[in-house]
PDB file of N, CA and C in Angstrom:
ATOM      1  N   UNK A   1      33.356 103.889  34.212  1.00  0.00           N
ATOM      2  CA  UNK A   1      31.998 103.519  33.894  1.00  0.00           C
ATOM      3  C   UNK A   1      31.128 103.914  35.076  1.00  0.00           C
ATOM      4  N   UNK A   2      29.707 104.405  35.087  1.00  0.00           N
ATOM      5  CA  UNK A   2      28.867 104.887  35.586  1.00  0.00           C
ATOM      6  C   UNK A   2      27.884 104.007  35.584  1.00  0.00           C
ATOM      7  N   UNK A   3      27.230 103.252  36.592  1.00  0.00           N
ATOM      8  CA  UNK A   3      25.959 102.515  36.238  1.00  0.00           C
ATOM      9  C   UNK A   3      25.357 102.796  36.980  1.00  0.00           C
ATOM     10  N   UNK A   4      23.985 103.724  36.798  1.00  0.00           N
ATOM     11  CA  UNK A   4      22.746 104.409  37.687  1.00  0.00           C
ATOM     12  C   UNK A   4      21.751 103.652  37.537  1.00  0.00           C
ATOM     13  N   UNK A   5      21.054 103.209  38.259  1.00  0.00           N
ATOM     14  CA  UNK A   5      19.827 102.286  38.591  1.00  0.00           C
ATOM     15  C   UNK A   5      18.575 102.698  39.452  1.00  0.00           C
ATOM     16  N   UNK A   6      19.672 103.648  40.484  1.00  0.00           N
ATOM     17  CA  UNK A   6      18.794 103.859  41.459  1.00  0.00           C
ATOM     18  C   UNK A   6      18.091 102.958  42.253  1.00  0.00           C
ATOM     19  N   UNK A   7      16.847 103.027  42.497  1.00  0.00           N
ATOM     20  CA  UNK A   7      15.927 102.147  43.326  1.00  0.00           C
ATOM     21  C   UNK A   7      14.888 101.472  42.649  1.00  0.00           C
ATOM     22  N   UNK A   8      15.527 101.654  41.405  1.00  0.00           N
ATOM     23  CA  UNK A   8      14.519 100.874  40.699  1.00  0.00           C
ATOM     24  C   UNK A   8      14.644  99.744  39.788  1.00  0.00           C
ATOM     25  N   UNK A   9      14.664  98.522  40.791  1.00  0.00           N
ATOM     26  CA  UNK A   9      15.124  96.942  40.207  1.00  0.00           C
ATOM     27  C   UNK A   9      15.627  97.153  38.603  1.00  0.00           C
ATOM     28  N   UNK A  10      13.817  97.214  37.840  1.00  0.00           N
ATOM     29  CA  UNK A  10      14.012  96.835  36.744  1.00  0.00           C
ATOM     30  C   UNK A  10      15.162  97.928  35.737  1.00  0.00           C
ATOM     31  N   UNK A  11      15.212  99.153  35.559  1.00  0.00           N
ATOM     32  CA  UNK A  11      15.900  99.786  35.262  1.00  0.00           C
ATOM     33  C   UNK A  11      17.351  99.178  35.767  1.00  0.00           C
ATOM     34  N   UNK A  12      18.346  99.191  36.996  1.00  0.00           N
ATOM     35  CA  UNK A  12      19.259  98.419  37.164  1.00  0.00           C
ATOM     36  C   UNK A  12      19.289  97.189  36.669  1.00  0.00           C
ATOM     37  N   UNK A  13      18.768  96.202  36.352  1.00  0.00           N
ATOM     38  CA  UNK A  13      18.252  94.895  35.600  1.00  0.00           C
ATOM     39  C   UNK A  13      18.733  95.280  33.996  1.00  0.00           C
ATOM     40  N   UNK A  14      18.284  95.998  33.319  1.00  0.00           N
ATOM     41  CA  UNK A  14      18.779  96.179  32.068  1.00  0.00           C
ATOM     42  C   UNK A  14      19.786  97.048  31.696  1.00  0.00           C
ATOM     43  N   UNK A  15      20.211  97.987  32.535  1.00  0.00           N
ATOM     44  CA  UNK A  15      21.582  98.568  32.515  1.00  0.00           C
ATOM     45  C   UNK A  15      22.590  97.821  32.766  1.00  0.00           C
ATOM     46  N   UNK A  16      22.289  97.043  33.886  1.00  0.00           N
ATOM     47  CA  UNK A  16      23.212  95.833  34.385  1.00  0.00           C
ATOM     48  C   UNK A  16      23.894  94.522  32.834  1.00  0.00           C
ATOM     49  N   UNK A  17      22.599  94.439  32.014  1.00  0.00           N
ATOM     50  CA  UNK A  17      22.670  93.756  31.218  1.00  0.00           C
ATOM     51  C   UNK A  17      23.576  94.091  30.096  1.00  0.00           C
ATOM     52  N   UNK A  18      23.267  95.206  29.646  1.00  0.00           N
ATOM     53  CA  UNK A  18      23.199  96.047  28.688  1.00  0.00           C
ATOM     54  C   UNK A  18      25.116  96.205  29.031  1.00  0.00           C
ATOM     55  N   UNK A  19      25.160  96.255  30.227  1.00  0.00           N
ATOM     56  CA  UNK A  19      26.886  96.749  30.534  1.00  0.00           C
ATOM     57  C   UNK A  19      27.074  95.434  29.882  1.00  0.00           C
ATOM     58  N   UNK A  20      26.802  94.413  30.728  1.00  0.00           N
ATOM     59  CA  UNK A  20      27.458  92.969  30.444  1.00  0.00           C
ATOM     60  C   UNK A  20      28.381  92.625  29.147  1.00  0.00           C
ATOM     61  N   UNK A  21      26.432  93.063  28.297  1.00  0.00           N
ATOM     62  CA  UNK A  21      26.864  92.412  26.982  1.00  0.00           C
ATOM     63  C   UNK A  21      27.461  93.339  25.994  1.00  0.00           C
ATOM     64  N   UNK A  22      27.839  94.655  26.779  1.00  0.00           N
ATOM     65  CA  UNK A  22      28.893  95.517  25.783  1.00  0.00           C
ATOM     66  C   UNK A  22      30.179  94.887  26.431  1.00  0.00           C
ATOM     67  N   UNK A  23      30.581  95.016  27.572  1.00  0.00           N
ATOM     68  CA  UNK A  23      32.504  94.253  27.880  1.00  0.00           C
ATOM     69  C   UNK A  23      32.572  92.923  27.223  1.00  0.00           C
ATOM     70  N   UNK A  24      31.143  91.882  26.581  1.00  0.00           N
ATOM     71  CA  UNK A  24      31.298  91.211  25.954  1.00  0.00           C
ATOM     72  C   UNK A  24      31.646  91.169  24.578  1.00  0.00           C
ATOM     73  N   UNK A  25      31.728  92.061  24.478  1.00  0.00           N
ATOM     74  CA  UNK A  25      32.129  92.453  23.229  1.00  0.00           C
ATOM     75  C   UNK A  25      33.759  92.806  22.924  1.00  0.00           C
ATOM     76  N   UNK A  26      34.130  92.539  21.457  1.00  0.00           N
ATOM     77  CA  UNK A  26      35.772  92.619  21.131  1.00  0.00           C
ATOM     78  C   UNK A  26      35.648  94.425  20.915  1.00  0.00           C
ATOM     79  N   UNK A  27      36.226  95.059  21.580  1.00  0.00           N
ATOM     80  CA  UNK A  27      36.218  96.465  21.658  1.00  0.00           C
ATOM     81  C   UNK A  27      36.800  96.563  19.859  1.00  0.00           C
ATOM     82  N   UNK A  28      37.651  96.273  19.307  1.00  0.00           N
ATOM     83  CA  UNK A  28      37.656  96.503  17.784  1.00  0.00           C
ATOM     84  C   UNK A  28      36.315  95.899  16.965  1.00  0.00           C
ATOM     85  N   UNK A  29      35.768  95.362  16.952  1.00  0.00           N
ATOM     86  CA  UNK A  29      34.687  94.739  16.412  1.00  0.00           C
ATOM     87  C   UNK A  29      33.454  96.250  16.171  1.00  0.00           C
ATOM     88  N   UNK A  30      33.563  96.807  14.881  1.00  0.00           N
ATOM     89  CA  UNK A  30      32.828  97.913  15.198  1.00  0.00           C
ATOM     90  C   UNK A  30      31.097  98.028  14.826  1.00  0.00           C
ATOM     91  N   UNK A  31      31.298  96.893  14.004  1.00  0.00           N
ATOM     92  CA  UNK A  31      29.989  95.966  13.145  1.00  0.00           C
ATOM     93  C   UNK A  31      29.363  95.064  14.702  1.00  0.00           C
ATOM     94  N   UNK A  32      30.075  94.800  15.664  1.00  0.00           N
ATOM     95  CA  UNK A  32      28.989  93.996  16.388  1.00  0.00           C
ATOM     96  C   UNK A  32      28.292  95.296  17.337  1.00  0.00           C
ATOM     97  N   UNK A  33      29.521  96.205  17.621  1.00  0.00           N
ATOM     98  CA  UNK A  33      28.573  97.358  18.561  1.00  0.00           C
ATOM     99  C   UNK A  33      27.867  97.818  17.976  1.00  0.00           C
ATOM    100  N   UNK A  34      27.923  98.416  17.716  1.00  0.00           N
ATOM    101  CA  UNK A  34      26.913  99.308  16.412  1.00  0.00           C
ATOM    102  C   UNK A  34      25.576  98.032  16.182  1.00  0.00           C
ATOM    103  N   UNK A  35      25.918  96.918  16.218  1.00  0.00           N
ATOM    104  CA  UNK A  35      24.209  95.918  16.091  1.00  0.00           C
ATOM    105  C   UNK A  35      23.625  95.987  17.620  1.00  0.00           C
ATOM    106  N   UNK A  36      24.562  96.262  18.523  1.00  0.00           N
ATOM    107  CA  UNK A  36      24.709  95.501  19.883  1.00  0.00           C
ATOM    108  C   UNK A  36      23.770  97.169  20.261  1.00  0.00           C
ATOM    109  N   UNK A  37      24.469  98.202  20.060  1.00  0.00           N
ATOM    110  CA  UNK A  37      23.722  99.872  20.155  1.00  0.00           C
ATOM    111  C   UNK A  37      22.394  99.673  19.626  1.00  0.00           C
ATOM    112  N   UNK A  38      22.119  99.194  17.945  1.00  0.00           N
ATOM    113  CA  UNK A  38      20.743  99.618  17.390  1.00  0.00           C
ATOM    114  C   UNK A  38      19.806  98.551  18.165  1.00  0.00           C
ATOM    115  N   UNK A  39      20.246  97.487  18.385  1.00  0.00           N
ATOM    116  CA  UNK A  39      19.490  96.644  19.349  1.00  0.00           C
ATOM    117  C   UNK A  39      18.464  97.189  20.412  1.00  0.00           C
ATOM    118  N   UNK A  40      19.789  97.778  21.737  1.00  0.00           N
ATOM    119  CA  UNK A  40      19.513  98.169  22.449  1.00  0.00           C
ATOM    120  C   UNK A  40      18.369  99.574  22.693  1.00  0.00           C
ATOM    121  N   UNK A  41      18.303 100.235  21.451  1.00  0.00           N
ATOM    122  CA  UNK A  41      17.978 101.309  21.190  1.00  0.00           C
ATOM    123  C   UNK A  41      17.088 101.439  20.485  1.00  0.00           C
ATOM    124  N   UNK A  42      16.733 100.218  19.715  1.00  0.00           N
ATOM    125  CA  UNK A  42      15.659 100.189  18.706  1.00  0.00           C
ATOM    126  C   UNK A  42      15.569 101.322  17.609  1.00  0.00           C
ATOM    127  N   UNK A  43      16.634 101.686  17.661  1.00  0.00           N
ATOM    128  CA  UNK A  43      17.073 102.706  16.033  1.00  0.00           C
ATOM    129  C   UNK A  43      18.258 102.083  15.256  1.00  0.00           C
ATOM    130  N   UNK A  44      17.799 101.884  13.817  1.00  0.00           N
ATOM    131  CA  UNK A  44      18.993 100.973  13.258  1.00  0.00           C
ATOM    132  C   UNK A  44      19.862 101.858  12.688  1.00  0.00           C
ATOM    133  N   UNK A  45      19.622 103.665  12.667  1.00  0.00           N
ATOM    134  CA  UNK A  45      20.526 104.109  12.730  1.00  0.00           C
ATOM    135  C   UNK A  45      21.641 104.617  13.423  1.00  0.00           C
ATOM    136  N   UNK A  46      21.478 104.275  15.137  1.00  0.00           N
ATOM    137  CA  UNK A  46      22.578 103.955  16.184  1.00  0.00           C
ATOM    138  C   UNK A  46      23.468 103.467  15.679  1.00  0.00           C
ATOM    139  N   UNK A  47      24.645 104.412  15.469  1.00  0.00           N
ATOM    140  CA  UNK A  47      26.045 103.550  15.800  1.00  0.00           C
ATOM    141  C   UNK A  47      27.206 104.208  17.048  1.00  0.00           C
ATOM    142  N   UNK A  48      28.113 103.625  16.993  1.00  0.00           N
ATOM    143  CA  UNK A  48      29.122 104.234  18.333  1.00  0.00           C
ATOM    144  C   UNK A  48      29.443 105.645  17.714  1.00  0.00           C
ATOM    145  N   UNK A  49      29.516 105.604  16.849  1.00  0.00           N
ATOM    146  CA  UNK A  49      30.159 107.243  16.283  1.00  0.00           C
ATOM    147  C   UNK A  49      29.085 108.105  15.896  1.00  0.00           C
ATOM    148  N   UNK A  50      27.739 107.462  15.825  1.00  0.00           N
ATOM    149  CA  UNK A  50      26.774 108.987  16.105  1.00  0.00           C
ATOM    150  C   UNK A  50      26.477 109.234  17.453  1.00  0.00           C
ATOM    151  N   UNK A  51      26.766 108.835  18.167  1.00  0.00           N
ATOM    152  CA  UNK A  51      26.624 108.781  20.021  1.00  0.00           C
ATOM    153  C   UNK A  51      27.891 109.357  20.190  1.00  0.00           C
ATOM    154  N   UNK A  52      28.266 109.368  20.297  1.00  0.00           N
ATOM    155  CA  UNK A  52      30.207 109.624  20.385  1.00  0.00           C
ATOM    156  C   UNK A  52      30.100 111.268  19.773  1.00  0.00           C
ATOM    157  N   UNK A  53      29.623 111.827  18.556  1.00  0.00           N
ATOM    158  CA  UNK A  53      29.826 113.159  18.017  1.00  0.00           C
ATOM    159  C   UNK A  53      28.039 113.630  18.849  1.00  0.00           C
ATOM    160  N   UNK A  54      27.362 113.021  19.522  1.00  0.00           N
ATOM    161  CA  UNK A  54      26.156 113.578  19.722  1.00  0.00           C
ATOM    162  C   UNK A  54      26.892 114.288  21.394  1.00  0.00           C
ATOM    163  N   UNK A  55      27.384 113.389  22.187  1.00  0.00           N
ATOM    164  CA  UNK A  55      28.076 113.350  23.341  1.00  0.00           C
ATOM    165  C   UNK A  55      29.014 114.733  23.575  1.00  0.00           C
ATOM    166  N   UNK A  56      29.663 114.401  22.648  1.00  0.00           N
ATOM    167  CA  UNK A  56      31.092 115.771  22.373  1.00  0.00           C
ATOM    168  C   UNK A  56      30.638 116.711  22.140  1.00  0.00           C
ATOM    169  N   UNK A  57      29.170 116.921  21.673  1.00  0.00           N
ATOM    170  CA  UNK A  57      28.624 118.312  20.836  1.00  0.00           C
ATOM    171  C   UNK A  57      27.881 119.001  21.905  1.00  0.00           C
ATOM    172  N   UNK A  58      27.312 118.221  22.338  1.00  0.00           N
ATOM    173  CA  UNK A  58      26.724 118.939  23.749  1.00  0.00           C
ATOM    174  C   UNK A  58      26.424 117.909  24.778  1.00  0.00           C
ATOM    175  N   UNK A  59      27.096 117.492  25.892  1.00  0.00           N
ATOM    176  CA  UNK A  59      26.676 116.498  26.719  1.00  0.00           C
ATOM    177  C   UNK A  59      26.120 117.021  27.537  1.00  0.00           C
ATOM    178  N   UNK A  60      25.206 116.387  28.171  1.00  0.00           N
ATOM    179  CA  UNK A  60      24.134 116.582  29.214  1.00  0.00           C
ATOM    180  C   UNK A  60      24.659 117.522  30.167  1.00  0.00           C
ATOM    181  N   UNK A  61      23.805 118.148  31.121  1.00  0.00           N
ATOM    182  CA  UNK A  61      23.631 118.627  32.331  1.00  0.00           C
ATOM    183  C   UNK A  61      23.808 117.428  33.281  1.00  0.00           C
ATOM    184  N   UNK A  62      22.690 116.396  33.078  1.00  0.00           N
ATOM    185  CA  UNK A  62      22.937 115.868  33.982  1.00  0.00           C
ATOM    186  C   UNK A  62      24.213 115.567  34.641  1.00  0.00           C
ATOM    187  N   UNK A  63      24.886 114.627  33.012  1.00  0.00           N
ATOM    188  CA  UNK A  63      26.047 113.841  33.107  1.00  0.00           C
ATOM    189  C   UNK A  63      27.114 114.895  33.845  1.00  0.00           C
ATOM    190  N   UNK A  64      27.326 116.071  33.162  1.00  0.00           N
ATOM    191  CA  UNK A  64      28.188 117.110  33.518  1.00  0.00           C
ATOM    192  C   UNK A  64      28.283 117.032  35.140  1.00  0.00           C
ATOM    193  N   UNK A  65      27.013 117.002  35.611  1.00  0.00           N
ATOM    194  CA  UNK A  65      26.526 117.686  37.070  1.00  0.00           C
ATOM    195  C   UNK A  65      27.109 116.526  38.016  1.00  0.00           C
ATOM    196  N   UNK A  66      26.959 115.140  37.440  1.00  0.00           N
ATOM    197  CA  UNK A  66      27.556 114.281  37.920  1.00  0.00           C
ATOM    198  C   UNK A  66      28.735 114.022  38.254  1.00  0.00           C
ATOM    199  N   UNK A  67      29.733 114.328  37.005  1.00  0.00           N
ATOM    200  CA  UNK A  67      31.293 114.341  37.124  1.00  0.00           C
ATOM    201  C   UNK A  67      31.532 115.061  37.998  1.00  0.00           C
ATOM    202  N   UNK A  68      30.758 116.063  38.070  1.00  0.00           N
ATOM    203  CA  UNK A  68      31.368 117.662  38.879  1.00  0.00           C
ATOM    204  C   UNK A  68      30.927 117.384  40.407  1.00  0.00           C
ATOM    205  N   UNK A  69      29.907 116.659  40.704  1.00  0.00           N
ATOM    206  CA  UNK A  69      29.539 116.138  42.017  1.00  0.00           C
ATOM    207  C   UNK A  69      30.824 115.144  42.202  1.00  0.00           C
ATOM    208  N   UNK A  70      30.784 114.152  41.172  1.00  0.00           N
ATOM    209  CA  UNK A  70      32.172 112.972  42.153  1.00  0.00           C
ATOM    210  C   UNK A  70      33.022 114.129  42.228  1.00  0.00           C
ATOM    211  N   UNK A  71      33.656 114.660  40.997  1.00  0.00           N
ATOM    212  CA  UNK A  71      34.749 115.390  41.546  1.00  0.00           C
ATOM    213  C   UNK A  71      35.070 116.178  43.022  1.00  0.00           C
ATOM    214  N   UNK A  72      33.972 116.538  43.133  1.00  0.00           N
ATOM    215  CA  UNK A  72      34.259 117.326  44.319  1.00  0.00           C
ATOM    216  C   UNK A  72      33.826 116.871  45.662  1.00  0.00           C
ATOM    217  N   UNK A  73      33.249 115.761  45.483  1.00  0.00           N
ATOM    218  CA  UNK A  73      33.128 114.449  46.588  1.00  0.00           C
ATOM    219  C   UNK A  73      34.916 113.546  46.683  1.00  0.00           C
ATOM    220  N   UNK A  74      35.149 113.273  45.740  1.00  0.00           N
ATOM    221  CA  UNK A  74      36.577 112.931  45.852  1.00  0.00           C
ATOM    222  C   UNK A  74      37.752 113.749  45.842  1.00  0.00           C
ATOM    223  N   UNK A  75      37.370 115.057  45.796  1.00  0.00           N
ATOM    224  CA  UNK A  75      38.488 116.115  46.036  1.00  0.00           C
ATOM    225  C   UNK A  75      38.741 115.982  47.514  1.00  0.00           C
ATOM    226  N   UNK A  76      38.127 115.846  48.298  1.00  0.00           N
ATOM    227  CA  UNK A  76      37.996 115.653  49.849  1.00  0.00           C
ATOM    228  C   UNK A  76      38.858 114.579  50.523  1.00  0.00           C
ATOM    229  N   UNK A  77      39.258 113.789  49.402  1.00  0.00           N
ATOM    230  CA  UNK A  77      40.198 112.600  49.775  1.00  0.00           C
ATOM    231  C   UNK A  77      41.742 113.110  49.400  1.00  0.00           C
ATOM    232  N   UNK A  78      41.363 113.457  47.816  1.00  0.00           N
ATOM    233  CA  UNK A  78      42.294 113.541  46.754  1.00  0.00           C
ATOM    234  C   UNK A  78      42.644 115.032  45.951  1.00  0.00           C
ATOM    235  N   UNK A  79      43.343 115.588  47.005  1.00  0.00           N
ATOM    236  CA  UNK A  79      43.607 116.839  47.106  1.00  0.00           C
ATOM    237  C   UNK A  79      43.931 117.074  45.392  1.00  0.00           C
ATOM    238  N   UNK A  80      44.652 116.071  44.856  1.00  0.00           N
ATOM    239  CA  UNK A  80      45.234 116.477  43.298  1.00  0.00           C
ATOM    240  C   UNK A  80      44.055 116.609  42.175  1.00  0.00           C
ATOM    241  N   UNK A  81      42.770 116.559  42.959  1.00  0.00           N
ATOM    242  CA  UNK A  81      41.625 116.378  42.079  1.00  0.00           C
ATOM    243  C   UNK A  81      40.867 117.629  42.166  1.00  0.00           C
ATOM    244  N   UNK A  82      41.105 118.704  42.787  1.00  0.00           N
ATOM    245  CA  UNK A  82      41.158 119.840  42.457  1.00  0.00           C
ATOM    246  C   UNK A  82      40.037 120.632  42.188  1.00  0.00           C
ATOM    247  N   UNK A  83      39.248 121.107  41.140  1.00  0.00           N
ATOM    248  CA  UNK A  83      38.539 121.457  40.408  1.00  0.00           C
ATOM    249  C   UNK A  83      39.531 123.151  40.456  1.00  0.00           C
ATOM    250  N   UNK A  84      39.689 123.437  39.440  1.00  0.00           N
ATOM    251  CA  UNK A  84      40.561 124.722  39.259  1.00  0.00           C
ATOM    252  C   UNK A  84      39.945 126.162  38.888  1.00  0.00           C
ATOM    253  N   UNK A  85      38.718 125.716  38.641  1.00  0.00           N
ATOM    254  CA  UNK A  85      38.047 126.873  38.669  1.00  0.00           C
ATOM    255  C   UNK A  85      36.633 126.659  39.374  1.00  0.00           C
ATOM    256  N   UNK A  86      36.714 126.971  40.306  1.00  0.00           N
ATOM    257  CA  UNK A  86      35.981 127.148  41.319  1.00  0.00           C
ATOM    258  C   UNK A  86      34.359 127.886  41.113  1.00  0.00           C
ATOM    259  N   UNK A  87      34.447 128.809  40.502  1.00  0.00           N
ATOM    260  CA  UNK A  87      32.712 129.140  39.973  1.00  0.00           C
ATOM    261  C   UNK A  87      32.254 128.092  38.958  1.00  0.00           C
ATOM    262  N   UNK A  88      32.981 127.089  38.150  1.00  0.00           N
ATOM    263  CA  UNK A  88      32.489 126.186  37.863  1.00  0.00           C
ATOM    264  C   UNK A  88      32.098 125.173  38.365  1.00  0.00           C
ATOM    265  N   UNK A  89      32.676 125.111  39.459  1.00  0.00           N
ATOM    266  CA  UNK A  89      31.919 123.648  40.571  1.00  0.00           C
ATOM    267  C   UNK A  89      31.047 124.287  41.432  1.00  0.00           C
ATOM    268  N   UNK A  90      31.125 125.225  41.679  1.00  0.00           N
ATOM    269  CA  UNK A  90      29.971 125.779  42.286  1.00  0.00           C
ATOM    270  C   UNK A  90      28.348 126.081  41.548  1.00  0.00           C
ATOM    271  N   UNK A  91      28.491 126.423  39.780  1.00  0.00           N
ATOM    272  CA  UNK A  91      27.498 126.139  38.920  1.00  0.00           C
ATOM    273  C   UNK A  91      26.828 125.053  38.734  1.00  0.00           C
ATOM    274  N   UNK A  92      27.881 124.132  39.212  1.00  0.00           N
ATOM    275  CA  UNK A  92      27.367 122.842  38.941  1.00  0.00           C
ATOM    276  C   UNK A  92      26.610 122.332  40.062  1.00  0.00           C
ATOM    277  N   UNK A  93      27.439 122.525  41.262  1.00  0.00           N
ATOM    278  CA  UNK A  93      26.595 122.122  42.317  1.00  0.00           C
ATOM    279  C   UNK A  93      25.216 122.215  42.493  1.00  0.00           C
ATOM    280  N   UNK A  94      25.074 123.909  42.487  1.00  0.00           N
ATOM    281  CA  UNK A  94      23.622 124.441  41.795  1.00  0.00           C
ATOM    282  C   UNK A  94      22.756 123.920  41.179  1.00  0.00           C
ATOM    283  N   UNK A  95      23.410 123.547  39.673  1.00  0.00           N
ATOM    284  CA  UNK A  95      22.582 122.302  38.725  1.00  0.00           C
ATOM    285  C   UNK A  95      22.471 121.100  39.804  1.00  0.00           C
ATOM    286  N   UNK A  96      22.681 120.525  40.294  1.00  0.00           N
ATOM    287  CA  UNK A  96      22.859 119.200  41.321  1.00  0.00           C
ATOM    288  C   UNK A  96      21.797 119.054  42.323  1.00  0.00           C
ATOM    289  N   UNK A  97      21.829 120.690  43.056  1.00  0.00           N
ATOM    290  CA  UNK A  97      20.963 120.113  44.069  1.00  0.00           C
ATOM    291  C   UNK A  97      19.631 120.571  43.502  1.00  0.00           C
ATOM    292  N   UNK A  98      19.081 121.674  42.191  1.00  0.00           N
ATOM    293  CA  UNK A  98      18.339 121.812  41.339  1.00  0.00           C
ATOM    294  C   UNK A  98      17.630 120.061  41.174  1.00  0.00           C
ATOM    295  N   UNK A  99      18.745 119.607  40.769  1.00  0.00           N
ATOM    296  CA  UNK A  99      18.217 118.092  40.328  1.00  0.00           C
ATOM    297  C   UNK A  99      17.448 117.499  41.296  1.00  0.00           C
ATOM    298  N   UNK A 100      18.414 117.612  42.662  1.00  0.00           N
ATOM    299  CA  UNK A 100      17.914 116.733  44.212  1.00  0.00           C
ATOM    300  C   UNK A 100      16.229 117.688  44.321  1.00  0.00           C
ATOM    301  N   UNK A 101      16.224 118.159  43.989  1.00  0.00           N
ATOM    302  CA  UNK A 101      14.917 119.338  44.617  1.00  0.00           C
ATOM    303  C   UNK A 101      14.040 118.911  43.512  1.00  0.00           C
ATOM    304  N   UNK A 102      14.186 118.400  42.598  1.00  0.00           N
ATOM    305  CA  UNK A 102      13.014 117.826  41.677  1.00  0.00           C
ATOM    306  C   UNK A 102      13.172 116.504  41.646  1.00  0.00           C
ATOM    307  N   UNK A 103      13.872 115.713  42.626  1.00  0.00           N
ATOM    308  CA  UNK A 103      13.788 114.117  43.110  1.00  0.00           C
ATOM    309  C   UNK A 103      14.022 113.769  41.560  1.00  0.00           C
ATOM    310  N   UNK A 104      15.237 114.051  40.643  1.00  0.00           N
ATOM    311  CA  UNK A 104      15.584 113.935  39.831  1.00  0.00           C
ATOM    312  C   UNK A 104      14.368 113.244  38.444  1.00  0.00           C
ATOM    313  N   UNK A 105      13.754 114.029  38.475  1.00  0.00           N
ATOM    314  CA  UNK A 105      12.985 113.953  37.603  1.00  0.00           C
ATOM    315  C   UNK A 105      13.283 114.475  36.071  1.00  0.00           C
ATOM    316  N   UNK A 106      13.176 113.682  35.640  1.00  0.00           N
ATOM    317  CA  UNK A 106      14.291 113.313  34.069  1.00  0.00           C
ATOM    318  C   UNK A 106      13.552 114.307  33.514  1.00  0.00           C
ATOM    319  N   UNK A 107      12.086 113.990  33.129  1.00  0.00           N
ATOM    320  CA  UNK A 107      11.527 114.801  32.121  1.00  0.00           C
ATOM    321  C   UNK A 107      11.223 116.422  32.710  1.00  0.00           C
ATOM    322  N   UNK A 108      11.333 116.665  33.495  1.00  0.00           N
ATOM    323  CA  UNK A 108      10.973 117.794  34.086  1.00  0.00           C
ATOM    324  C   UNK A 108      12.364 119.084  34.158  1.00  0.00           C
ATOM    325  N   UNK A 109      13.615 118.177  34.352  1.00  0.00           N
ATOM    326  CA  UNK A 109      14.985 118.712  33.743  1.00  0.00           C
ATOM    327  C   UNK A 109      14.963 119.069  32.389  1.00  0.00           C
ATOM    328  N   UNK A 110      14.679 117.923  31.655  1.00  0.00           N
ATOM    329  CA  UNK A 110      14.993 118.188  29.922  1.00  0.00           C
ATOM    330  C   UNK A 110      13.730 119.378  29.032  1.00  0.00           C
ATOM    331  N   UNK A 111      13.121 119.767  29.958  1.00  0.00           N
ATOM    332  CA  UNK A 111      11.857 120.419  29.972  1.00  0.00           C
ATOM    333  C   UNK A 111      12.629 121.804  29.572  1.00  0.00           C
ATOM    334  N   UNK A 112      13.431 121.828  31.365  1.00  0.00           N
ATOM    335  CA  UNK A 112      14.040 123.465  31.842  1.00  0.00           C
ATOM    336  C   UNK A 112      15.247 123.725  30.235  1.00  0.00           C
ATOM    337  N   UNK A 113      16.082 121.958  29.813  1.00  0.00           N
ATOM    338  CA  UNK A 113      17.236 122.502  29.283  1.00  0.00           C
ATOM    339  C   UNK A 113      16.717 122.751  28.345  1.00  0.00           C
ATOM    340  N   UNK A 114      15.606 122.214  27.495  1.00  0.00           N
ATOM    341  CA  UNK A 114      15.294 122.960  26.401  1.00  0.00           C
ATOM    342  C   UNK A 114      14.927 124.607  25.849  1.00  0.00           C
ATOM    343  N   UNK A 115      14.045 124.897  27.267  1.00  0.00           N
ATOM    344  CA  UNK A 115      14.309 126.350  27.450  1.00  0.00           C
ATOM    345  C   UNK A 115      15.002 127.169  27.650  1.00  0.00           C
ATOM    346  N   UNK A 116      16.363 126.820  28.319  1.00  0.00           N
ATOM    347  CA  UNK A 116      17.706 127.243  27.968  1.00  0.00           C
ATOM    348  C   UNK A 116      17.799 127.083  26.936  1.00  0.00           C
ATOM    349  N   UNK A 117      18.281 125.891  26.167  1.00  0.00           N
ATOM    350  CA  UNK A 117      18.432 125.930  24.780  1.00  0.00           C
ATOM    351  C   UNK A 117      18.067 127.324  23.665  1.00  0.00           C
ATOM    352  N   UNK A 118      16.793 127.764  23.999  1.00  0.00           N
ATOM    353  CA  UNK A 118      15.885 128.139  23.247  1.00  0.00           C
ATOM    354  C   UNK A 118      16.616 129.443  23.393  1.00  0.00           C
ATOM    355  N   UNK A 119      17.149 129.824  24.489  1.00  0.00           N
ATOM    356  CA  UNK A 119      17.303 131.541  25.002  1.00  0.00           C
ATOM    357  C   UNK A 119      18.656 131.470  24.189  1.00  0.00           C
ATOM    358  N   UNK A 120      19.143 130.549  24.260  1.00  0.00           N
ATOM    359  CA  UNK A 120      20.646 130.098  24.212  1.00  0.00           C
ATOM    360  C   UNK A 120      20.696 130.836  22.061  1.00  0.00           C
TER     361      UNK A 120
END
């Protein structure tokens, strides 16, 4: 699990929450997540399995950029953690400090990926 907050109370405040009251939850119970998601989300068509096939189909840059940052922050400890192809952590890095250089500015990223998208 990943919980980003940053420096900004209130955002950590409802992620914080939001974690809570999902481990509160009976992980088989698929009727309470799915209320517990559209809740949170204010779409009552949220459920775990349209997030779940939205995720798998194309997951973020960001998220990507992230894994690929711990990874290679904990490769430094944990030699078995590797990254095995090497122009891929280096793409990523790229995407990363791209991010740091726009003081991670959300909308200003999803701006660029859409225009990828578009070429794409």
């Amino acid at each position: 699990m990943v919980l980003e907050g940053g420096y900004n109370l209130n955002s950590l405040k409802v992620s914080s929450m939001a974690v809570i009251r999902t481990l509160q939850l009976n992980p088989n119970d698929s009727e309470a997540m799915n209320g517990l998601l559209q809740e949170l989300s204010g779409d009552e068509t949220t459920t775990y399995e349209s997030l779940r096939e939205q995720a798998l189909d194309k997951p973020r840059n960001t998220f990507e950029a992230t894994a690929v940052k711990l990874q290679a922050t904990l490769c430094e400890h944990w030699k078995d953690l590797a990254a095995p192809d090497s122009q891929k952590l280096d793409a990523t890095m790229k995407v990363v400090e791209e991010m740091i250089e726009h003081k991670h500015n959300y909308e200003d990223y999803k701006v660029k990926e859409a225009e990828e998208d578009k070429v794409l």
